[in-house]
C-alpha atoms as a PDB file:
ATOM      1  CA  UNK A   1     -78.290  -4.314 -60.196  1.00  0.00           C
ATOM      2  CA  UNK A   2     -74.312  -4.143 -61.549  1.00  0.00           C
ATOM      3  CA  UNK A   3     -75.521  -1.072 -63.785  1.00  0.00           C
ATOM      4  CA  UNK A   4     -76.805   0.401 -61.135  1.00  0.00           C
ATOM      5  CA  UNK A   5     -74.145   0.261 -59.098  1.00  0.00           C
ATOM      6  CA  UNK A   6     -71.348   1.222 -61.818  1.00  0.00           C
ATOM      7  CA  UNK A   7     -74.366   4.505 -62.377  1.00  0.00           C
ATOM      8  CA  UNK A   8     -73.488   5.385 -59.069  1.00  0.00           C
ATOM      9  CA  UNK A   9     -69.793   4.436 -58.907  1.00  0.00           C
ATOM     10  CA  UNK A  10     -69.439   6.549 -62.302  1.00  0.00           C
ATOM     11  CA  UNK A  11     -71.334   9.568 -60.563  1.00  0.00           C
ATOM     12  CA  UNK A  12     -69.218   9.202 -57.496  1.00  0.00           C
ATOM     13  CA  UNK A  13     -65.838   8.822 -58.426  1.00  0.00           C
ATOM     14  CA  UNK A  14     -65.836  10.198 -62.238  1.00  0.00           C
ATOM     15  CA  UNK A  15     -64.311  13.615 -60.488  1.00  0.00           C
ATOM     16  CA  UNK A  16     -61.892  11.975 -58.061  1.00  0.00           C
ATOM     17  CA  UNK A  17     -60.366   9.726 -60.772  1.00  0.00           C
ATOM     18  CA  UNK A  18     -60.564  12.225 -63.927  1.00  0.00           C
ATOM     19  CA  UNK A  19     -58.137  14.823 -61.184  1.00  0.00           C
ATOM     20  CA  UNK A  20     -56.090  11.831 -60.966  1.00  0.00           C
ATOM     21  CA  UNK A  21     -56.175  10.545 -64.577  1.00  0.00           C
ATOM     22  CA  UNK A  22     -55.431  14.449 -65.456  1.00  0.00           C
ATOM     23  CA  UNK A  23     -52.516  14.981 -63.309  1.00  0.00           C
ATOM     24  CA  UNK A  24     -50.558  12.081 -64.230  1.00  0.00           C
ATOM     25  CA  UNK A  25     -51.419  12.056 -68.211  1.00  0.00           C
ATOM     26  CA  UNK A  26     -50.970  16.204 -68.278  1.00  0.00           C
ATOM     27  CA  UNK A  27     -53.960  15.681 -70.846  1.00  0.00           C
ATOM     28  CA  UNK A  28     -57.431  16.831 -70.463  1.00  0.00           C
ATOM     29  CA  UNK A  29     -58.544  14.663 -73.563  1.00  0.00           C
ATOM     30  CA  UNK A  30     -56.107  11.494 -72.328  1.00  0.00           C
ATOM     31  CA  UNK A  31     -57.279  11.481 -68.811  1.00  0.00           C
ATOM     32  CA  UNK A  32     -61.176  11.657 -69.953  1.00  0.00           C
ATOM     33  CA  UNK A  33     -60.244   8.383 -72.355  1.00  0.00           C
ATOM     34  CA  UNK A  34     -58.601   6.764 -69.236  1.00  0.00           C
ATOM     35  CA  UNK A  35     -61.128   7.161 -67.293  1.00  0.00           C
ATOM     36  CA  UNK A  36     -63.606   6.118 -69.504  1.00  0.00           C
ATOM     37  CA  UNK A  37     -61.521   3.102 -70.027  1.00  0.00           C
ATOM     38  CA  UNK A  38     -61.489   2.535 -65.965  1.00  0.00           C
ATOM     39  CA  UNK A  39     -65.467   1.941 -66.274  1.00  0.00           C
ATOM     40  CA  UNK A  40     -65.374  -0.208 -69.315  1.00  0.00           C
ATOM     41  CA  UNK A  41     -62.844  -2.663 -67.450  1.00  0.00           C
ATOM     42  CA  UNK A  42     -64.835  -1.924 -63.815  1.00  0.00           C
ATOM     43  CA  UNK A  43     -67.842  -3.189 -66.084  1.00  0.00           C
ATOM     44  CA  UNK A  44     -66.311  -5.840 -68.019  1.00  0.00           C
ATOM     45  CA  UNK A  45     -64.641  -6.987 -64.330  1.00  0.00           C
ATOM     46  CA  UNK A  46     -67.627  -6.410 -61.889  1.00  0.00           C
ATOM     47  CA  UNK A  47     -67.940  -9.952 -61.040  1.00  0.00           C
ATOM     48  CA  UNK A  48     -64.345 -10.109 -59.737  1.00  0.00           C
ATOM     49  CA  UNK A  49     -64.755  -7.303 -57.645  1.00  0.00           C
ATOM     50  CA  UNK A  50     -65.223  -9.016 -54.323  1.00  0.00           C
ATOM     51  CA  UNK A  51     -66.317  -5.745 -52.205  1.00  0.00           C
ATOM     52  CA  UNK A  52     -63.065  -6.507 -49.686  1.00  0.00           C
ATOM     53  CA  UNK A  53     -61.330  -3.234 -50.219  1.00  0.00           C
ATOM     54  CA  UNK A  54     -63.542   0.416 -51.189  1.00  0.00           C
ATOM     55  CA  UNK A  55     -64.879   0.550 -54.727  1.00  0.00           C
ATOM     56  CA  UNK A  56     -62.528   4.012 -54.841  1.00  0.00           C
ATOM     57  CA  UNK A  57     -59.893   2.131 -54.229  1.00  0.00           C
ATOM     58  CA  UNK A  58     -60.883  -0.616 -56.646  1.00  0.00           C
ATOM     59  CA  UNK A  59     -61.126   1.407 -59.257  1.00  0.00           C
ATOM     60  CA  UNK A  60     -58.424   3.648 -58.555  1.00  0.00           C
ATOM     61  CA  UNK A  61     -55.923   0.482 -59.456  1.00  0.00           C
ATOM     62  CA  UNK A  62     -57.636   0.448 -62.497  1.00  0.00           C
ATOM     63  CA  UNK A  63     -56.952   3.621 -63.493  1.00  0.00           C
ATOM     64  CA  UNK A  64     -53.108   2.900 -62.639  1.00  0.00           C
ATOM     65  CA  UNK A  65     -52.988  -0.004 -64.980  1.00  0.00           C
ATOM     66  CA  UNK A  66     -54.502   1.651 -67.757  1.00  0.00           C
ATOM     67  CA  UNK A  67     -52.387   5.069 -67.175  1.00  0.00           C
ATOM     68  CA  UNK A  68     -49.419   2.664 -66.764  1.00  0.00           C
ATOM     69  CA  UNK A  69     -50.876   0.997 -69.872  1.00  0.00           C
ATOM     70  CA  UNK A  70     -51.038   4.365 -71.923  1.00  0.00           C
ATOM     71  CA  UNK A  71     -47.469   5.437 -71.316  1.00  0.00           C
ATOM     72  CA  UNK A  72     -46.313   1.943 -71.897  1.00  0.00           C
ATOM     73  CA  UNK A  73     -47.810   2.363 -75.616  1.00  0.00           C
ATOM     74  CA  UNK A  74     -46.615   6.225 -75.873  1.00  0.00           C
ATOM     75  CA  UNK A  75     -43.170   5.329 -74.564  1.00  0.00           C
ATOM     76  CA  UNK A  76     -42.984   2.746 -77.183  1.00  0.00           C
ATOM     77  CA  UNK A  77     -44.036   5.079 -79.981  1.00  0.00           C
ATOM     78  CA  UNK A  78     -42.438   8.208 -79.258  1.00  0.00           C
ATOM     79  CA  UNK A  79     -39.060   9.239 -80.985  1.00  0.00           C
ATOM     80  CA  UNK A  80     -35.683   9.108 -78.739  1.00  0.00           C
ATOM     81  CA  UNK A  81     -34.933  12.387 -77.264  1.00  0.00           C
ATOM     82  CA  UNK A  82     -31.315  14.111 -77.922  1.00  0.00           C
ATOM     83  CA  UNK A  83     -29.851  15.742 -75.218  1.00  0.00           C
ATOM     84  CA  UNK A  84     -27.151  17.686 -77.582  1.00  0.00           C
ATOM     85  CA  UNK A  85     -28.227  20.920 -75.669  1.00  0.00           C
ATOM     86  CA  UNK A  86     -26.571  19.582 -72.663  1.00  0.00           C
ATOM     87  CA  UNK A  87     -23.009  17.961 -74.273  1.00  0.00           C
ATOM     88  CA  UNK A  88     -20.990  18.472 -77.002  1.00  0.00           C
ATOM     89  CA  UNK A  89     -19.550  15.824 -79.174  1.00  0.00           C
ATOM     90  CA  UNK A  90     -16.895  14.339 -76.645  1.00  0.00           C
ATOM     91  CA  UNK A  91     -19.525  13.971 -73.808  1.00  0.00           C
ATOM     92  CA  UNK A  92     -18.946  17.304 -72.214  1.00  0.00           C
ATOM     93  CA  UNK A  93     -20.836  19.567 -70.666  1.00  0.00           C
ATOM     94  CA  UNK A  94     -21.854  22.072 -73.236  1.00  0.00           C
ATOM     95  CA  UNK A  95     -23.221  25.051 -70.259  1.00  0.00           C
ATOM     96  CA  UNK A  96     -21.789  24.627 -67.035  1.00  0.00           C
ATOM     97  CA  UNK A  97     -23.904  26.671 -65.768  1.00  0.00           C
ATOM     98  CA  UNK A  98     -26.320  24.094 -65.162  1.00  0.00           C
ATOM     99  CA  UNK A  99     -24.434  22.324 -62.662  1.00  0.00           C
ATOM    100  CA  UNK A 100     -24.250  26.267 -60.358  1.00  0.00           C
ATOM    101  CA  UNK A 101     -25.053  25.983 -57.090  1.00  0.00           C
ATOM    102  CA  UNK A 102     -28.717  27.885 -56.156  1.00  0.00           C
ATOM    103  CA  UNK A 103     -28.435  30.197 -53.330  1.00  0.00           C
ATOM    104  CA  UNK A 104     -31.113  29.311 -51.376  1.00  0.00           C
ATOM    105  CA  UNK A 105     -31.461  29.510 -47.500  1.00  0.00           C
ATOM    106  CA  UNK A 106     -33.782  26.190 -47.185  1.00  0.00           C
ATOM    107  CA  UNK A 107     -35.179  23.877 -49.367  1.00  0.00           C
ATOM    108  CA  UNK A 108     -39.008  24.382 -47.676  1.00  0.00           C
ATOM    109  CA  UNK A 109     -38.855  28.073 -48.697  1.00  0.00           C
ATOM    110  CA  UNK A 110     -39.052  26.903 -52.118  1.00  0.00           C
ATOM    111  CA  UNK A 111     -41.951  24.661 -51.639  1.00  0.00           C
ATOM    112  CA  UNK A 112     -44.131  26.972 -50.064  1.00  0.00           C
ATOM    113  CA  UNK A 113     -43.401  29.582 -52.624  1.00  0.00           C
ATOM    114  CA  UNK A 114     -46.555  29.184 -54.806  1.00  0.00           C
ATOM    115  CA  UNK A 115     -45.108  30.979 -58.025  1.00  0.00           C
ATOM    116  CA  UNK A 116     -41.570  28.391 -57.073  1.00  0.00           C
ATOM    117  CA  UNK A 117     -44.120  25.894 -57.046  1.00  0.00           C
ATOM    118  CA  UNK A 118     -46.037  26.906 -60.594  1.00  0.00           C
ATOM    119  CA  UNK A 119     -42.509  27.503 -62.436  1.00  0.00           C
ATOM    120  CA  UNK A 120     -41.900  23.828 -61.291  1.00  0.00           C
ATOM    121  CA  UNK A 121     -45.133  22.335 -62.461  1.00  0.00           C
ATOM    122  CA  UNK A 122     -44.493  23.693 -65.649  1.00  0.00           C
ATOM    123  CA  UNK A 123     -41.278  22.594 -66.113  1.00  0.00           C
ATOM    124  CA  UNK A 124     -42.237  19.110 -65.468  1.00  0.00           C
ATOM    125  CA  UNK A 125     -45.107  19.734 -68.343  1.00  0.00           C
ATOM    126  CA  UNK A 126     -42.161  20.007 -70.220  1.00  0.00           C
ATOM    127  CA  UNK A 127     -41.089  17.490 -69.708  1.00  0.00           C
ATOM    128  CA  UNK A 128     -41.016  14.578 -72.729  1.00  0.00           C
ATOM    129  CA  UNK A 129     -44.198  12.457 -71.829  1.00  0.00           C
ATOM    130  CA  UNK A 130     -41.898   9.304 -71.028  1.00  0.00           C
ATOM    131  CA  UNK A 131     -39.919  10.930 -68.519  1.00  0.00           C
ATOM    132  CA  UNK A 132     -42.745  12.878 -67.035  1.00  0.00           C
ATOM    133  CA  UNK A 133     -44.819   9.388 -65.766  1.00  0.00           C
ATOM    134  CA  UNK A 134     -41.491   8.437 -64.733  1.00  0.00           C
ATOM    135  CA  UNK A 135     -40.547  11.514 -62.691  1.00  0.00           C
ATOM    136  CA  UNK A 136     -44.124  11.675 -61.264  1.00  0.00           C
ATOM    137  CA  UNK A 137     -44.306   8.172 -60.284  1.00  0.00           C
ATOM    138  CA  UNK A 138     -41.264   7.805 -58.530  1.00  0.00           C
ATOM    139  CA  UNK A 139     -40.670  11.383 -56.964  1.00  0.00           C
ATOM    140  CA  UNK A 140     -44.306  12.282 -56.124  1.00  0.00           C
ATOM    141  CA  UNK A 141     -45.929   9.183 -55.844  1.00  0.00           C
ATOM    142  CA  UNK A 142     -42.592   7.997 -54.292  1.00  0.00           C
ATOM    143  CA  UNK A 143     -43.343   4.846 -55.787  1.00  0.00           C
ATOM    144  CA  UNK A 144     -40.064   2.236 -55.056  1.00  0.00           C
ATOM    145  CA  UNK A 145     -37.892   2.156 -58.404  1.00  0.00           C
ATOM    146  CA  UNK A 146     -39.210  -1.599 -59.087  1.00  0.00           C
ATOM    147  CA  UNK A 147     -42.724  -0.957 -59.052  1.00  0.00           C
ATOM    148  CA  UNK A 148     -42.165   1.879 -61.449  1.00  0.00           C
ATOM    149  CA  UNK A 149     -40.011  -0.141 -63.624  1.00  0.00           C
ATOM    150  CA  UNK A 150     -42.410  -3.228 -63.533  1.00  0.00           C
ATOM    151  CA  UNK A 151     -45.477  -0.938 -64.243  1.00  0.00           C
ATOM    152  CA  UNK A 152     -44.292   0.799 -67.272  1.00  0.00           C
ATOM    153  CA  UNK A 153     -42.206  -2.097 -68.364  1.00  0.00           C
ATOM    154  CA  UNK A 154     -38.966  -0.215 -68.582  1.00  0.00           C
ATOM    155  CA  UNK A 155     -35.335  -1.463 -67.094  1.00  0.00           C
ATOM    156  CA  UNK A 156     -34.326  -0.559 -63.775  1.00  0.00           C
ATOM    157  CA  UNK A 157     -31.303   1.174 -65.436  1.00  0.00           C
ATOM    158  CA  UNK A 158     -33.192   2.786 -67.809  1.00  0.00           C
ATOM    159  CA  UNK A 159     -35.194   4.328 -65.509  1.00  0.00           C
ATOM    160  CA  UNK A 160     -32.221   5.585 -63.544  1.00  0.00           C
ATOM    161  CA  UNK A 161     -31.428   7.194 -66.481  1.00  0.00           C
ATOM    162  CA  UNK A 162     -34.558   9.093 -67.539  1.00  0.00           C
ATOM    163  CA  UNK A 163     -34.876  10.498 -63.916  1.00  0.00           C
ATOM    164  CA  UNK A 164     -31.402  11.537 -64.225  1.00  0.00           C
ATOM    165  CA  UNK A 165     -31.911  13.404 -67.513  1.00  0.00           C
ATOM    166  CA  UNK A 166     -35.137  14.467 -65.917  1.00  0.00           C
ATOM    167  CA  UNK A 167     -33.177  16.577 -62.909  1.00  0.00           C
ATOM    168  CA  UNK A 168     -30.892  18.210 -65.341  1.00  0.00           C
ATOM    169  CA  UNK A 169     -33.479  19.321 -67.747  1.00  0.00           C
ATOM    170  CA  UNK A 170     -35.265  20.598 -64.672  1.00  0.00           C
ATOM    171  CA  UNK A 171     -32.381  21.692 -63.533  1.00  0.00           C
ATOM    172  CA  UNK A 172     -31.956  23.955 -66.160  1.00  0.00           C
ATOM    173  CA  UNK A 173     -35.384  25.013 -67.075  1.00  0.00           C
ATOM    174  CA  UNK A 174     -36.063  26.344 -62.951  1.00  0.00           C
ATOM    175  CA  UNK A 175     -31.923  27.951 -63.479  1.00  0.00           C
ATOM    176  CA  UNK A 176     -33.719  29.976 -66.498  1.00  0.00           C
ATOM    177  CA  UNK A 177     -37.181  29.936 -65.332  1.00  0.00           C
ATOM    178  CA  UNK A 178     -36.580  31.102 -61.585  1.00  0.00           C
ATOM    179  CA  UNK A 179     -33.042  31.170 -60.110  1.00  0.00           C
ATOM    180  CA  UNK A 180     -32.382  34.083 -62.809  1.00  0.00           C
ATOM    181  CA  UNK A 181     -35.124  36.013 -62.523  1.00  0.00           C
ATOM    182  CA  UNK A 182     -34.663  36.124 -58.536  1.00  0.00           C
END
């Protein structure tokens, strides 16, 4: 009976999760291991699953414990990043451009601007990986700073400043990206 409910589970939700899986790990490959992971520990676990929330929804924490899990290994693993492009050696800005203000009548004009809206998608692929959970957990999944910081098992203040270095190197990718070319 379990496999034949995980059968169906994996036929039912395999899409819903891999979209979800893909757009936080920015990694066809990735996501499909996540996923796969998600139904080894929905197997493994099946007798804890007491059927008082959805299976969706079930499984869907899953996959946020193993995505959280992935970064928490890649942020571990992956070199620091330099910022040098941003300051010189006394801690200045380098290109003060960056900090420009955008003319821009309203900030909703942007979002509905499809091509605004690609040129920002790709400059969050741009991203480093370990800022890119970060950024996408806490501004689009407007998770609360804690539960980010407890999830990927970083420091509040560290996490304040990855977003922070985050915005400016989004910053400056849409000012080259977009806000020239307009």
């Amino acid at each position: 009976m379990k496999n034949e409910i995980l059968k169906s589970w994996i036929e039912q939700y395999s899409g819903l999760l891999l979209k979800k899986a893909l757009y936080m790990l920015s990694n066809k490959e990735d996501a499909q291991d996540v996923v796969q992971e998600v139904f080894i520990a929905a197997f493994s676990n099946y007798d804890s699953f007491e059927g008082k929330s959805q299976p969706l929804t079930w499984l869907m924490a899953i996959l946020n414990r193993k995505i959280a899990d992935f970064y928490r290994k890649k942020y571990k693993s992956e070199p620091n990043v330099k910022l040098d492009h941003f300051f010189d050696e006394t801690g200045s800005w380098k290109n003060n451009d960056v900090l420009r203000d955008w003319n821009i009548s309203t900030e909703s004009e942007l979002l509905d601007n499809k091509e605004f809206n690609k040129t920002l998608e790709e400059c969050i692929e741009e991203l480093p990986a370990r800022w890119k959970i970060l950024l996408k957990m806490y501004y689009i999944e407007e998770k609360k700073a804690p539960d980010v910081s407890q999830e990927l098992n970083v420091s509040t203040t560290n996490l304040w400043k990855i977003l922070q270095r985050s915005r400016m190197q989004l910053r400056e990718c849409l000012e080259f990206n977009w806000f020239s070319k307009i």
